[in-house]
C-alpha atoms as a PDB file:
ATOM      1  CA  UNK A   1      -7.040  -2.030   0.688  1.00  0.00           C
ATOM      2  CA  UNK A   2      -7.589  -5.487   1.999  1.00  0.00           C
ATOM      3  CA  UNK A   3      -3.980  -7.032   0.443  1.00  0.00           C
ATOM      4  CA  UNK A   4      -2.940  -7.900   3.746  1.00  0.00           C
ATOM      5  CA  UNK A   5      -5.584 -10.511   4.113  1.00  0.00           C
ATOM      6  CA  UNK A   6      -4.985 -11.920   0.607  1.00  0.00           C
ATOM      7  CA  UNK A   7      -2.511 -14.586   1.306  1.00  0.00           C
ATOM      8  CA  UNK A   8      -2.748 -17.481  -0.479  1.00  0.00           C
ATOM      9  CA  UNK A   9      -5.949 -16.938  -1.797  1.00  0.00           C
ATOM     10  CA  UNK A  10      -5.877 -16.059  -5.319  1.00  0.00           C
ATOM     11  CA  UNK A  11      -7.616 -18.498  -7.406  1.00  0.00           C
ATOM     12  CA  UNK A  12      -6.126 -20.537  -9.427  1.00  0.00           C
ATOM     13  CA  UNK A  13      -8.388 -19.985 -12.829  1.00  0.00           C
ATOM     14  CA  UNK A  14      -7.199 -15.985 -11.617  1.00  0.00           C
ATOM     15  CA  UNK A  15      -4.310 -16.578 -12.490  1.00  0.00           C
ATOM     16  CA  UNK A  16      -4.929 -18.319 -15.473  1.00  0.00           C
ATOM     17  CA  UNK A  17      -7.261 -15.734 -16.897  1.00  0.00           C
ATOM     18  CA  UNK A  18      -5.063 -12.517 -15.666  1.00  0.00           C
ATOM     19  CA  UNK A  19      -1.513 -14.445 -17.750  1.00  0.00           C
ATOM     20  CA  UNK A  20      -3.712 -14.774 -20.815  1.00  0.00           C
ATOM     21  CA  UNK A  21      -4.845 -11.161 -20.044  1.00  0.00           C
ATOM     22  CA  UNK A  22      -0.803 -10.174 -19.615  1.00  0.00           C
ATOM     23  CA  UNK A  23      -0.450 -11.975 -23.759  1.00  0.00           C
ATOM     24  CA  UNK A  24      -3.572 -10.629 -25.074  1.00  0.00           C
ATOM     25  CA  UNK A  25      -2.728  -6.857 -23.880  1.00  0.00           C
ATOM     26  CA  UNK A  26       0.068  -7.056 -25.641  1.00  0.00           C
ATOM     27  CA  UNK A  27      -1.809  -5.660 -28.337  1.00  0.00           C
ATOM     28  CA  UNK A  28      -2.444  -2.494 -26.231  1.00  0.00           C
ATOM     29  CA  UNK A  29      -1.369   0.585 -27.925  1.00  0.00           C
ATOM     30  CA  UNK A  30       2.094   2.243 -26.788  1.00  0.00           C
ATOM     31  CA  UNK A  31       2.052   5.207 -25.047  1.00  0.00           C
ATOM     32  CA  UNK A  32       4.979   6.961 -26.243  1.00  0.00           C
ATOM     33  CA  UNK A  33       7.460   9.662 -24.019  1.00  0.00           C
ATOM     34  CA  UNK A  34       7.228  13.042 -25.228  1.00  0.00           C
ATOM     35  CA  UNK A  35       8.417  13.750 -28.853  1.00  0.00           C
ATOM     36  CA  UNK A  36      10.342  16.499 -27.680  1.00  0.00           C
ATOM     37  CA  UNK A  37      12.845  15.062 -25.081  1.00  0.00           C
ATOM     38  CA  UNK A  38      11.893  11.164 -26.009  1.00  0.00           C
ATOM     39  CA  UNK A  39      14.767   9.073 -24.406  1.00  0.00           C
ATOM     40  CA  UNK A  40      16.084   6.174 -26.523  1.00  0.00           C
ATOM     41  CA  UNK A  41      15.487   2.923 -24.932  1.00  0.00           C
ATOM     42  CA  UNK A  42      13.259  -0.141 -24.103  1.00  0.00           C
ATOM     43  CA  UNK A  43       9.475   0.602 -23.327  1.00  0.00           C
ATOM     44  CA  UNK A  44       8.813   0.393 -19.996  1.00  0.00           C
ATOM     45  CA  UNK A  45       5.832  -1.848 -19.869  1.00  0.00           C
ATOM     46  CA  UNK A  46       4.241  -0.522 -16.134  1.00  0.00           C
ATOM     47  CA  UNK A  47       1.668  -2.926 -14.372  1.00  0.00           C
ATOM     48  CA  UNK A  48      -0.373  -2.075 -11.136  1.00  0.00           C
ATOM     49  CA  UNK A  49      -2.163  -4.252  -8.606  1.00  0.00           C
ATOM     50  CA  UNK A  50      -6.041  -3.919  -8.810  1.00  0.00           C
ATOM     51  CA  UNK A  51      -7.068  -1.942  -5.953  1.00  0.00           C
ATOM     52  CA  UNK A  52      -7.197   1.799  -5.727  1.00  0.00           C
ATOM     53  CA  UNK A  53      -4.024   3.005  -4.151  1.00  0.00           C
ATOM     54  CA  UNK A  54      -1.703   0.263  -6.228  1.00  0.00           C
ATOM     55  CA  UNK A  55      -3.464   1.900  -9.532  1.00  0.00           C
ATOM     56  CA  UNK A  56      -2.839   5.405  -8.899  1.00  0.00           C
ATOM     57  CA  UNK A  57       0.951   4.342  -8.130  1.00  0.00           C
ATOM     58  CA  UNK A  58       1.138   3.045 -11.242  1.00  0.00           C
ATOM     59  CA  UNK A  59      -0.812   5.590 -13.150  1.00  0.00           C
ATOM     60  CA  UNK A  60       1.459   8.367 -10.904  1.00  0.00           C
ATOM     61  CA  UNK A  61       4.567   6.609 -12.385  1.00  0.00           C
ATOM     62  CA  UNK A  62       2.758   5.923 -15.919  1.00  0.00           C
ATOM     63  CA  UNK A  63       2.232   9.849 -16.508  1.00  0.00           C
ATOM     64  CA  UNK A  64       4.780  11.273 -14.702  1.00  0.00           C
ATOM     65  CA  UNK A  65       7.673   8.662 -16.826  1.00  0.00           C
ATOM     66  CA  UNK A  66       5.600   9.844 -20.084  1.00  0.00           C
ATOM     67  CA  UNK A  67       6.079  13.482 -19.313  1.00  0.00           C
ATOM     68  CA  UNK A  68       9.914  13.201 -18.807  1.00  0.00           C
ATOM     69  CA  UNK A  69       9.846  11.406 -22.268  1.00  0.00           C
ATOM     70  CA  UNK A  70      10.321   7.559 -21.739  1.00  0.00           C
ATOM     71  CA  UNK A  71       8.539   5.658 -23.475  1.00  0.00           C
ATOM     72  CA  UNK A  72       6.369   3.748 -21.683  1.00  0.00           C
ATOM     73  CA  UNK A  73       3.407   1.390 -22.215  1.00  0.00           C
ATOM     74  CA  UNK A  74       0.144   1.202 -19.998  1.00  0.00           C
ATOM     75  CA  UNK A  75      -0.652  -2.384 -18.730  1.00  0.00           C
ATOM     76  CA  UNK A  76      -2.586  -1.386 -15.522  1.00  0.00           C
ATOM     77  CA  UNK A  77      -4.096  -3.546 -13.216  1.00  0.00           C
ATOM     78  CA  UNK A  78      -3.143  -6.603 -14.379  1.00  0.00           C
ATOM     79  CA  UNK A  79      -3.964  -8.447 -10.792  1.00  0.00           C
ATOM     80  CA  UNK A  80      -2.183  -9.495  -7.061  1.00  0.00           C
ATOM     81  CA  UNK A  81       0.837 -10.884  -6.108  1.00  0.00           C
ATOM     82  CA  UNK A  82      -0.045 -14.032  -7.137  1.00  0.00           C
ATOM     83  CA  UNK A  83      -0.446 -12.670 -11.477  1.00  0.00           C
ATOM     84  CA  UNK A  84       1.831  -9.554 -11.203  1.00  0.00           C
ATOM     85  CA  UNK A  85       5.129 -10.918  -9.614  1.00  0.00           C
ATOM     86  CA  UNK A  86       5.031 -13.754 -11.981  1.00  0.00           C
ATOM     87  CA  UNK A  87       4.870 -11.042 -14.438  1.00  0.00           C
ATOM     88  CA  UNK A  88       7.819  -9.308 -13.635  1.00  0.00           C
ATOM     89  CA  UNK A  89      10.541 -11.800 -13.316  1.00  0.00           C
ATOM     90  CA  UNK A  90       9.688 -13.035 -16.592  1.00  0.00           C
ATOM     91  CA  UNK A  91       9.486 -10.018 -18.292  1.00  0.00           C
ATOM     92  CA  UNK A  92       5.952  -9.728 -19.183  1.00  0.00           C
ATOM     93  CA  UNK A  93       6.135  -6.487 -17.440  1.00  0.00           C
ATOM     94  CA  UNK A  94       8.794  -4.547 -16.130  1.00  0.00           C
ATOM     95  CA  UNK A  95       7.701  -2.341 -13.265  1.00  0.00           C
ATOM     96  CA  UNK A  96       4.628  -2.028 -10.558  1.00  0.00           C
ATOM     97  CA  UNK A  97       4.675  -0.661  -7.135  1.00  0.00           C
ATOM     98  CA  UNK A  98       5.099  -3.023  -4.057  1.00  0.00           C
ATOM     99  CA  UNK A  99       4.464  -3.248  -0.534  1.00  0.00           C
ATOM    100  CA  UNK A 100       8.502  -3.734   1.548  1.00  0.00           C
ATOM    101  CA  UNK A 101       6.349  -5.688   4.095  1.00  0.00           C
ATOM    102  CA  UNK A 102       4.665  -7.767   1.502  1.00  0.00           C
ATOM    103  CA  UNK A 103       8.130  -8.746  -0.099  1.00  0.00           C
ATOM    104  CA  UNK A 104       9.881  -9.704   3.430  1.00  0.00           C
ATOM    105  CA  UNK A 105       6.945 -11.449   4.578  1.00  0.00           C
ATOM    106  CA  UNK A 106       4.975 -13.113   1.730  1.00  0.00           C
ATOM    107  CA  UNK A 107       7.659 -13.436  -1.649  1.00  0.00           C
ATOM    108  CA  UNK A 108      11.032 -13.938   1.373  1.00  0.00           C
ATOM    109  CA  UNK A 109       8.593 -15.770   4.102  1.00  0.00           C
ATOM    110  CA  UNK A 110      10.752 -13.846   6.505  1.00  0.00           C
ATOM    111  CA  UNK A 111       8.504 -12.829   9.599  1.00  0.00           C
ATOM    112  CA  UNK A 112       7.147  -9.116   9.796  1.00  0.00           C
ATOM    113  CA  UNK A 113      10.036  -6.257  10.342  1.00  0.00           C
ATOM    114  CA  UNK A 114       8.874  -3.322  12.037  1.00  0.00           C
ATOM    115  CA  UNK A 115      11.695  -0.890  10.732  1.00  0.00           C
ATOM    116  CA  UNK A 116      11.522   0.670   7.482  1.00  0.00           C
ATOM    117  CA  UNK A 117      14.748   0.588   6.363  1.00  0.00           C
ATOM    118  CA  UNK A 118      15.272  -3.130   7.618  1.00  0.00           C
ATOM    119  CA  UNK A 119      12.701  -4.211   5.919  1.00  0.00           C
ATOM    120  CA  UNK A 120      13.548  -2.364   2.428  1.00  0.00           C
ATOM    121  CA  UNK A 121      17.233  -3.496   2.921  1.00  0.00           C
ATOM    122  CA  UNK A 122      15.978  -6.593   3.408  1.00  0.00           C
ATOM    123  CA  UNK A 123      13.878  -6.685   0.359  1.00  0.00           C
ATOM    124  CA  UNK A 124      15.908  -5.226  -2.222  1.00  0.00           C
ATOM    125  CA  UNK A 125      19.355  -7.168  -1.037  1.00  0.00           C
ATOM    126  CA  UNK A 126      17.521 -10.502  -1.459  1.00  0.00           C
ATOM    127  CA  UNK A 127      15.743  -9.454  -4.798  1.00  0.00           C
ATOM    128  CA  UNK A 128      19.040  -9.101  -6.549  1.00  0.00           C
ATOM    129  CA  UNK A 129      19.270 -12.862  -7.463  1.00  0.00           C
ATOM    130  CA  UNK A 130      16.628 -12.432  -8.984  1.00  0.00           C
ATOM    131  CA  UNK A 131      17.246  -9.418 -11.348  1.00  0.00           C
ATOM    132  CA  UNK A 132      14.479  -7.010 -10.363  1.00  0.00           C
ATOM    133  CA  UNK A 133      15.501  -3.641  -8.871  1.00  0.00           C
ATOM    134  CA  UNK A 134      13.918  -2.385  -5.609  1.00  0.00           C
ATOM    135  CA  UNK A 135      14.425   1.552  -5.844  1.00  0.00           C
ATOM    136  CA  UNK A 136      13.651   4.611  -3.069  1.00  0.00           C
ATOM    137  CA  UNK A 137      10.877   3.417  -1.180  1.00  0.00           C
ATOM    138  CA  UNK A 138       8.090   6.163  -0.351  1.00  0.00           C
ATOM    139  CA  UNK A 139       7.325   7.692   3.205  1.00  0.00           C
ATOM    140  CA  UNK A 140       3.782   6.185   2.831  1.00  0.00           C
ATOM    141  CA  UNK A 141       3.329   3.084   5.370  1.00  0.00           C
ATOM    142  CA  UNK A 142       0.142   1.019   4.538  1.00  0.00           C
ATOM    143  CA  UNK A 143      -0.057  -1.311   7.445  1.00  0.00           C
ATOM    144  CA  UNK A 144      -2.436  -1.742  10.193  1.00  0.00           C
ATOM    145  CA  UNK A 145      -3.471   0.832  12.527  1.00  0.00           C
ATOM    146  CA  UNK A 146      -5.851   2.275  15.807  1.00  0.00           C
ATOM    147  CA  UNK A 147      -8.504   4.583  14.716  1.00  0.00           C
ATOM    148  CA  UNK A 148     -10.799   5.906  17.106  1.00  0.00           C
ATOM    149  CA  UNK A 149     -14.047   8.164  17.030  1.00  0.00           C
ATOM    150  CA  UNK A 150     -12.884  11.529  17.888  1.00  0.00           C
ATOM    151  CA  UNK A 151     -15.274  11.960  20.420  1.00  0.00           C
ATOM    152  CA  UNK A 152     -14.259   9.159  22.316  1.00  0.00           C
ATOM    153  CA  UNK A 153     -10.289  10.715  21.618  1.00  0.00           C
ATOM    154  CA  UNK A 154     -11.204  13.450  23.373  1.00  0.00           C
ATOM    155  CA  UNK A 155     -13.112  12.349  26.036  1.00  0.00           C
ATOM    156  CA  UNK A 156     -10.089   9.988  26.949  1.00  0.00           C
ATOM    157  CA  UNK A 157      -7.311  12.297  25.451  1.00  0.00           C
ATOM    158  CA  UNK A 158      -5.694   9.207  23.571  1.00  0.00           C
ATOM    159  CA  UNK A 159      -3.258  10.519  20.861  1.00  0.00           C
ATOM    160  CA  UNK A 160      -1.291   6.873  21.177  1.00  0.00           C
ATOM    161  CA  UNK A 161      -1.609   3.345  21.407  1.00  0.00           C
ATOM    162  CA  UNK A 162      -0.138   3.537  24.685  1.00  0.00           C
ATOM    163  CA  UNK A 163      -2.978   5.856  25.919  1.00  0.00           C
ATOM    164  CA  UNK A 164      -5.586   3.454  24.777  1.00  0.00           C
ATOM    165  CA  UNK A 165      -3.631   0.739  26.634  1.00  0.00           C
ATOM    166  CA  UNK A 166      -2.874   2.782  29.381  1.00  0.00           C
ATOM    167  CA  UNK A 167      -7.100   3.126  29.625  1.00  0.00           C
ATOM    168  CA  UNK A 168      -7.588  -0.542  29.572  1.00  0.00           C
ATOM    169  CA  UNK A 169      -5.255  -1.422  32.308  1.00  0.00           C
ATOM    170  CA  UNK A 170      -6.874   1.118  34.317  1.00  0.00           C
ATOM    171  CA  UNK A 171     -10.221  -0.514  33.772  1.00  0.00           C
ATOM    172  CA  UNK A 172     -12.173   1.135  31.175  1.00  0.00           C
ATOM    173  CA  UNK A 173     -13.788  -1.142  29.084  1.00  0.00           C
ATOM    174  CA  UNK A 174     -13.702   0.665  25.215  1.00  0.00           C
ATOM    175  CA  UNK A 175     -14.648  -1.542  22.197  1.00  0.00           C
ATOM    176  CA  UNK A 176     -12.204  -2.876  19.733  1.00  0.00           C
ATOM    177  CA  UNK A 177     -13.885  -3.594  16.568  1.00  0.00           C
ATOM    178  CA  UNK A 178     -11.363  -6.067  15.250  1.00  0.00           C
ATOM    179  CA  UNK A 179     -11.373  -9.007  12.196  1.00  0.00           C
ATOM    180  CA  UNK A 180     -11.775 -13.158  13.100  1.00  0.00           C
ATOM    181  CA  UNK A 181      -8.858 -13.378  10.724  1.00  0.00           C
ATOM    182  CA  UNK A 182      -6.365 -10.685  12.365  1.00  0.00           C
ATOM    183  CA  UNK A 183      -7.209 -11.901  16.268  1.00  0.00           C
ATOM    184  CA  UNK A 184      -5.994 -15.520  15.431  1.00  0.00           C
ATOM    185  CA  UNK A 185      -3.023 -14.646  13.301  1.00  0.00           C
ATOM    186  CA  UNK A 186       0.579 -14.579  14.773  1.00  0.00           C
ATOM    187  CA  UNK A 187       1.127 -11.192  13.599  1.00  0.00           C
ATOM    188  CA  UNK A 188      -2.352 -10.069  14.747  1.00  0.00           C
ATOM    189  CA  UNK A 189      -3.910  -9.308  18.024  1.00  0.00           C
ATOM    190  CA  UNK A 190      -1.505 -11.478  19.978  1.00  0.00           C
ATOM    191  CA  UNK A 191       1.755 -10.090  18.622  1.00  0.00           C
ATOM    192  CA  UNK A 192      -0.022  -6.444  19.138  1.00  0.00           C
ATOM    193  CA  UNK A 193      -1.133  -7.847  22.841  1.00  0.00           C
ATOM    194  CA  UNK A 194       2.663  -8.503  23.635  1.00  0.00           C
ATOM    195  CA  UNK A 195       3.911  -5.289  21.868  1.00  0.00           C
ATOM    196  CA  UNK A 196       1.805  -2.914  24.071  1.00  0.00           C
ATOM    197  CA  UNK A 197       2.213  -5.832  27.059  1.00  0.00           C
ATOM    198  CA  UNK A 198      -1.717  -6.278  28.045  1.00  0.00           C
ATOM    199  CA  UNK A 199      -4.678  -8.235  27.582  1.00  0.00           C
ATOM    200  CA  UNK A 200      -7.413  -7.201  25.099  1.00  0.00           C
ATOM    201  CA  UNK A 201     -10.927  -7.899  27.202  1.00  0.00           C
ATOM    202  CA  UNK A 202     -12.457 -10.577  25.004  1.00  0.00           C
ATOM    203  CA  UNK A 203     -15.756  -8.764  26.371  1.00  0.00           C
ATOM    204  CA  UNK A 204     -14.477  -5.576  24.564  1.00  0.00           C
ATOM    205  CA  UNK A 205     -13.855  -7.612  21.117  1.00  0.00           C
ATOM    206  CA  UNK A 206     -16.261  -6.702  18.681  1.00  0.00           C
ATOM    207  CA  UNK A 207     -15.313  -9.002  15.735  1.00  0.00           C
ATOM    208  CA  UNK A 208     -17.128  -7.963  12.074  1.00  0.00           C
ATOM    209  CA  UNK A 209     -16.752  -8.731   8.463  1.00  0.00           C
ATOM    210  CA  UNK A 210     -13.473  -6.652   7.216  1.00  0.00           C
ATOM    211  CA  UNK A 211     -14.692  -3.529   5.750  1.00  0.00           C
ATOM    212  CA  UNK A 212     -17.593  -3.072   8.300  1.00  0.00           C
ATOM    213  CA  UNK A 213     -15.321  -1.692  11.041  1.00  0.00           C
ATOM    214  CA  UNK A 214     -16.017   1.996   9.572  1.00  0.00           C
ATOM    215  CA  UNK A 215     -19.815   0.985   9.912  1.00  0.00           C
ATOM    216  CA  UNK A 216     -19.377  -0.316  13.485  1.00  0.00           C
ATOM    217  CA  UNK A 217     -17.984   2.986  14.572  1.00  0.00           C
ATOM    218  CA  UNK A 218     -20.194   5.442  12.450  1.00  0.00           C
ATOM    219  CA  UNK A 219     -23.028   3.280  14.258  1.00  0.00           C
ATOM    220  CA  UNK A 220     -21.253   3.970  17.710  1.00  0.00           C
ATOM    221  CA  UNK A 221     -21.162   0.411  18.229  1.00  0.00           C
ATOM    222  CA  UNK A 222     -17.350   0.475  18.596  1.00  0.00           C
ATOM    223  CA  UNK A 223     -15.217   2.788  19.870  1.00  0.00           C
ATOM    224  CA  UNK A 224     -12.155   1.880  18.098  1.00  0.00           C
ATOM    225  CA  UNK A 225     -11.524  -0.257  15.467  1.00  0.00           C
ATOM    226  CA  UNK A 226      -8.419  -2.097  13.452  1.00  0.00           C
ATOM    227  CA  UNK A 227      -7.417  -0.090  10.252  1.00  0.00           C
ATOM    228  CA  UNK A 228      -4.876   0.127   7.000  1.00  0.00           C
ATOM    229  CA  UNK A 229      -3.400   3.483   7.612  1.00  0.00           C
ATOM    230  CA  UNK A 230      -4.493   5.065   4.089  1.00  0.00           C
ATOM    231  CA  UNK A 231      -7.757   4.102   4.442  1.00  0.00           C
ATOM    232  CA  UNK A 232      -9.827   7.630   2.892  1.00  0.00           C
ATOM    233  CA  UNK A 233     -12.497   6.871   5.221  1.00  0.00           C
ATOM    234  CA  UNK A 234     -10.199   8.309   7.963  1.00  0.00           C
ATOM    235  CA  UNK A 235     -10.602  11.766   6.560  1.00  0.00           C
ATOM    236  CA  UNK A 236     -14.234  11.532   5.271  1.00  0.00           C
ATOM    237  CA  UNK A 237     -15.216   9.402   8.933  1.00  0.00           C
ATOM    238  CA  UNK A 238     -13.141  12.114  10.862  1.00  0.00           C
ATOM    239  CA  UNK A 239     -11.405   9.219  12.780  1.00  0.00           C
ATOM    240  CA  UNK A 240      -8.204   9.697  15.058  1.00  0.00           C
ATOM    241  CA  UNK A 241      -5.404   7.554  13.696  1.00  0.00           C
ATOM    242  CA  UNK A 242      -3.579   6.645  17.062  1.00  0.00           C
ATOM    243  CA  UNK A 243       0.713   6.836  17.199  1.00  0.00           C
ATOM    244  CA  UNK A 244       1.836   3.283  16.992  1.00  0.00           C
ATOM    245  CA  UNK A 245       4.112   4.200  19.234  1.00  0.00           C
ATOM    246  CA  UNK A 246       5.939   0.435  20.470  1.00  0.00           C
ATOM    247  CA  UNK A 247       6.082  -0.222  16.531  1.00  0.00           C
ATOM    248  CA  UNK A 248       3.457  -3.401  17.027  1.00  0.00           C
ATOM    249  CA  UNK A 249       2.470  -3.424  13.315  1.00  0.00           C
ATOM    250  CA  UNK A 250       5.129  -4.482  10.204  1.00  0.00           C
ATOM    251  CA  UNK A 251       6.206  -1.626   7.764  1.00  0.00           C
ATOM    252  CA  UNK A 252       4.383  -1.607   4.669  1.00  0.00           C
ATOM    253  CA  UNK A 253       5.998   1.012   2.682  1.00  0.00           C
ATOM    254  CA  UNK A 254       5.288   1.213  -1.256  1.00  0.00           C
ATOM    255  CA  UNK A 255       8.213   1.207  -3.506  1.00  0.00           C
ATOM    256  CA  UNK A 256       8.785   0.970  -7.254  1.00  0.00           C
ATOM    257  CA  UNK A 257      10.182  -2.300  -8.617  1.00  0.00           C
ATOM    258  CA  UNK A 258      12.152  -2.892 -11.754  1.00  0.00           C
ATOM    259  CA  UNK A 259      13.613  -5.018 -13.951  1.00  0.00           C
ATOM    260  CA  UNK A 260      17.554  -4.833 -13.564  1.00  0.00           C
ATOM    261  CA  UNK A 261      17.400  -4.389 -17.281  1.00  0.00           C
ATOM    262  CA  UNK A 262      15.269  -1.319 -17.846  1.00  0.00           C
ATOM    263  CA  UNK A 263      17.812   0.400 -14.682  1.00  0.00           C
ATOM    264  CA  UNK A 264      20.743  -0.219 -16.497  1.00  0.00           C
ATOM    265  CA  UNK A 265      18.963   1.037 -19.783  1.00  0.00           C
ATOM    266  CA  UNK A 266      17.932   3.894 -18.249  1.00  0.00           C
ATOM    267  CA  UNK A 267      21.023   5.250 -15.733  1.00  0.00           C
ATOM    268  CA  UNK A 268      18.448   8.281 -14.679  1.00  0.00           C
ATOM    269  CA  UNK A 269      15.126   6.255 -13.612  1.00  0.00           C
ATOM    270  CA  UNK A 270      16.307   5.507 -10.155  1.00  0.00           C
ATOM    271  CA  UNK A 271      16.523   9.298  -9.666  1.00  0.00           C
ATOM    272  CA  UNK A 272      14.252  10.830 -11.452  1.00  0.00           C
ATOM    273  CA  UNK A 273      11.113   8.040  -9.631  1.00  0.00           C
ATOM    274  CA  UNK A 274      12.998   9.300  -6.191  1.00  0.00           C
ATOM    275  CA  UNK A 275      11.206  12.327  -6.957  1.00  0.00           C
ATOM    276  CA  UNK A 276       7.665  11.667  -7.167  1.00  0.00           C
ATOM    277  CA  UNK A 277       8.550   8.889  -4.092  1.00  0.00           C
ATOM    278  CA  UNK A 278       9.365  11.833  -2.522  1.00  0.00           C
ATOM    279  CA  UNK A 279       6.615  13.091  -2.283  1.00  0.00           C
ATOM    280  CA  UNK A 280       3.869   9.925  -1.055  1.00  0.00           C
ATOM    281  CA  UNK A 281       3.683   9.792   2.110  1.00  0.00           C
ATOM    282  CA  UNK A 282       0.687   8.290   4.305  1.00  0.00           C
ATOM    283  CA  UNK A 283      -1.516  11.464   4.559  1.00  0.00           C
ATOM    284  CA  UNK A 284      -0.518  12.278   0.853  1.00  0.00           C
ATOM    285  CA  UNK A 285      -1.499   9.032  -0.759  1.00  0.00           C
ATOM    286  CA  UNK A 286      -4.796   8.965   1.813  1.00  0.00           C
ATOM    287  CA  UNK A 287      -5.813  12.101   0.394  1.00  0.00           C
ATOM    288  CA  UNK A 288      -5.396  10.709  -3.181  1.00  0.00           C
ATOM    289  CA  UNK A 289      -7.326   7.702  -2.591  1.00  0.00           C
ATOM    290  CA  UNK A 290     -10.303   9.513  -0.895  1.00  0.00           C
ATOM    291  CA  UNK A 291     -10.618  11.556  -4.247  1.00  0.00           C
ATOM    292  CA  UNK A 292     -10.670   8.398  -6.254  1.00  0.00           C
ATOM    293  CA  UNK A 293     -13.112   6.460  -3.998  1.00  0.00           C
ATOM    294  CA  UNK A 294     -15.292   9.187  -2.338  1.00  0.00           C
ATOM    295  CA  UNK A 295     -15.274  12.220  -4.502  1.00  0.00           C
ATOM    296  CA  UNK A 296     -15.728   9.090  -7.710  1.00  0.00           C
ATOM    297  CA  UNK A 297     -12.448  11.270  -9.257  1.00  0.00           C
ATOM    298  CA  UNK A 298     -11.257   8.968 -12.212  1.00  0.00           C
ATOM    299  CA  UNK A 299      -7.650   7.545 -11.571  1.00  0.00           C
ATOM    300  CA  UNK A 300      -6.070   9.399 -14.284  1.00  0.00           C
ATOM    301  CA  UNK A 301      -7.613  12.799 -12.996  1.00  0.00           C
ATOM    302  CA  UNK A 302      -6.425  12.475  -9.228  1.00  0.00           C
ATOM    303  CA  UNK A 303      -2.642  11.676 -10.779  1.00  0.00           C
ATOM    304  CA  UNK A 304      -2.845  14.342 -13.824  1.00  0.00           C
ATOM    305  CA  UNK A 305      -3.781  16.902 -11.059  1.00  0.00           C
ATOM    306  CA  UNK A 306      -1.332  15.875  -8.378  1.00  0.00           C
ATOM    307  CA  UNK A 307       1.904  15.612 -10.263  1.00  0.00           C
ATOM    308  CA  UNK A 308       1.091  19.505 -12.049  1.00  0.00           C
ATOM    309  CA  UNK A 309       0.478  20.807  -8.665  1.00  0.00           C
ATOM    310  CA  UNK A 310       3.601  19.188  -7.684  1.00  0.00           C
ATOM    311  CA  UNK A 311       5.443  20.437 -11.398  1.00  0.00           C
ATOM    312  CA  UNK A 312       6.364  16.952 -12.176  1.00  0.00           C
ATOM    313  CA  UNK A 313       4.206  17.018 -14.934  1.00  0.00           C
ATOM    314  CA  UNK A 314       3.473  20.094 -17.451  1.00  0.00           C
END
């Protein structure tokens, strides 16, 4: 997903290029709610982030809004935090899916909560100024997490982050395959060092390029590694995700956000989103993300599929 390690570093000719993408698409055709139950109103003009899981939220929301006979318009991918919030409170768009931790930590600059319902009261309280809406977040958490090789799970029976740490006191060295960035930050290794109260070997650090930690392991030159918790390559890899069981890592849950206006235009949104919300949570949304970036399913396929097996969408 690599949004975590985004901060601040979305160019500025970006942003330039994905506003004048925002004016020129509004030339995109409509995509009207069903004829026969079409709700009078506003079209809801619905944006995603770029990467894989942030599209299918918005296509998810996109189809399943569509079905239930809003009318909506398709504006997908439109770019990061620094293009799509932008968006939003002006009005260029009017809902996307966001990250709780994201909004406490990079739009409030509050530091990391590690309770999800903190964090979305947080969030949505402090967004009111503002006029955008912060509805029922999903059970899906994309933050950081332990993955292990299985065969190194079993041979050390570690079904928590306490029984890796638990090993390490105890003197077994096991390799971390880790990022530069995350061991220096605040929020990183040392805040995870203090949560778990231990010391990370620096002998057992093995540091790589983010993305290669899969790589590392597969190779057996790690044992565990630093991931994002819907990561497909869990499933495909066959990788142990390990309890966070002290809470070390910030709550990143996803949750629709809307312009105050289109909620008061629409009285039955706020409910009627609860539903597919619902139904993402982590091993959910992993699942749709290895179908879109393993099995090469398009985007609009893996949400057609999932909301008529769920009967949100006919």
């Amino acid at each position: 997903m690599k949004k975590r390690f985004l901060f601040g570093l979305i160019a500025v000719l970006s942003l330039v290029l994905a506003f004048g993408g925002v004016v020129g698409c509004s030339s995109q055709k409509t995509t009207e709610g069903n004829a026969n139950n079409a709700k009078k109103g506003p079209t809801i003009k619905i944006s995603s982030k770029t990467f894989t899981e942030a599209s299918l939220l918005g296509t998810l929301s996109l189809q399943y809004l569509k079905g239930l006979g809003y009318p909506v318009e398709n504006k997908m991918g439109l770019g990061e935090l620094a293009v799509i919030r932008p968006a939003l409170t002006s009005g260029q768009i009017d809902m996307y899916w966001e990250y709780t931790g994201t909004g406490v930590i990079n739009l409030m600059k509050h530091d990391p909560v590690f309770d999800a319902k903190e964090s979305y009261t947080l969030i949505k309280d402090w967004d009111e100024k503002n006029g955008i809406e912060w509805l029922d977040y999903a059970p899906l958490n994309d933050t950081y997490g332990i993955v292990v090789r299985s065969d190194i799970a079993e041979k050390y029976n570690l079904k928590t982050t306490s029984d890796y740490v638990a090993q390490v006191k105890k003197g077994e060295h096991l390799k971390f395959v880790s990022f530069p960035e995350w061991d220096g930050r605040a929020d990183g290794l040392p805040s995870f060092e203090k949560s778990y109260d231990f010391k990370m070997p620096k002998d057992d650090l093995v540091d790589v390029a983010m993305g290669l930690n899969y790589d590392t392991l597969k190779a057996k030159k790690g044992d565990l590694a630093l991931a994002f918790t819907t990561e497909p390559r869990i499933i495909t890899d066959k990788l142990v995700m390990l309890e966070d069981d002290k809470n070390a890592f910030p709550v990143y849950n996803a949750c629709p956000v809307v312009r105050k206006e289109i909620v008061e235009a629409y009285p039955n949104l706020t409910a009627d989103l609860k539903k597919l919300s619902d139904l993402l949570d982590t091993a959910t949304i992993t699942d749709l993300n290895k179908q879109a970036d393993v099995e090469k399913m398009s985007i609009e396929e893996v949400s057609t599929t999932f909301l008529k097996s769920k009967g949100l969408l006919k």
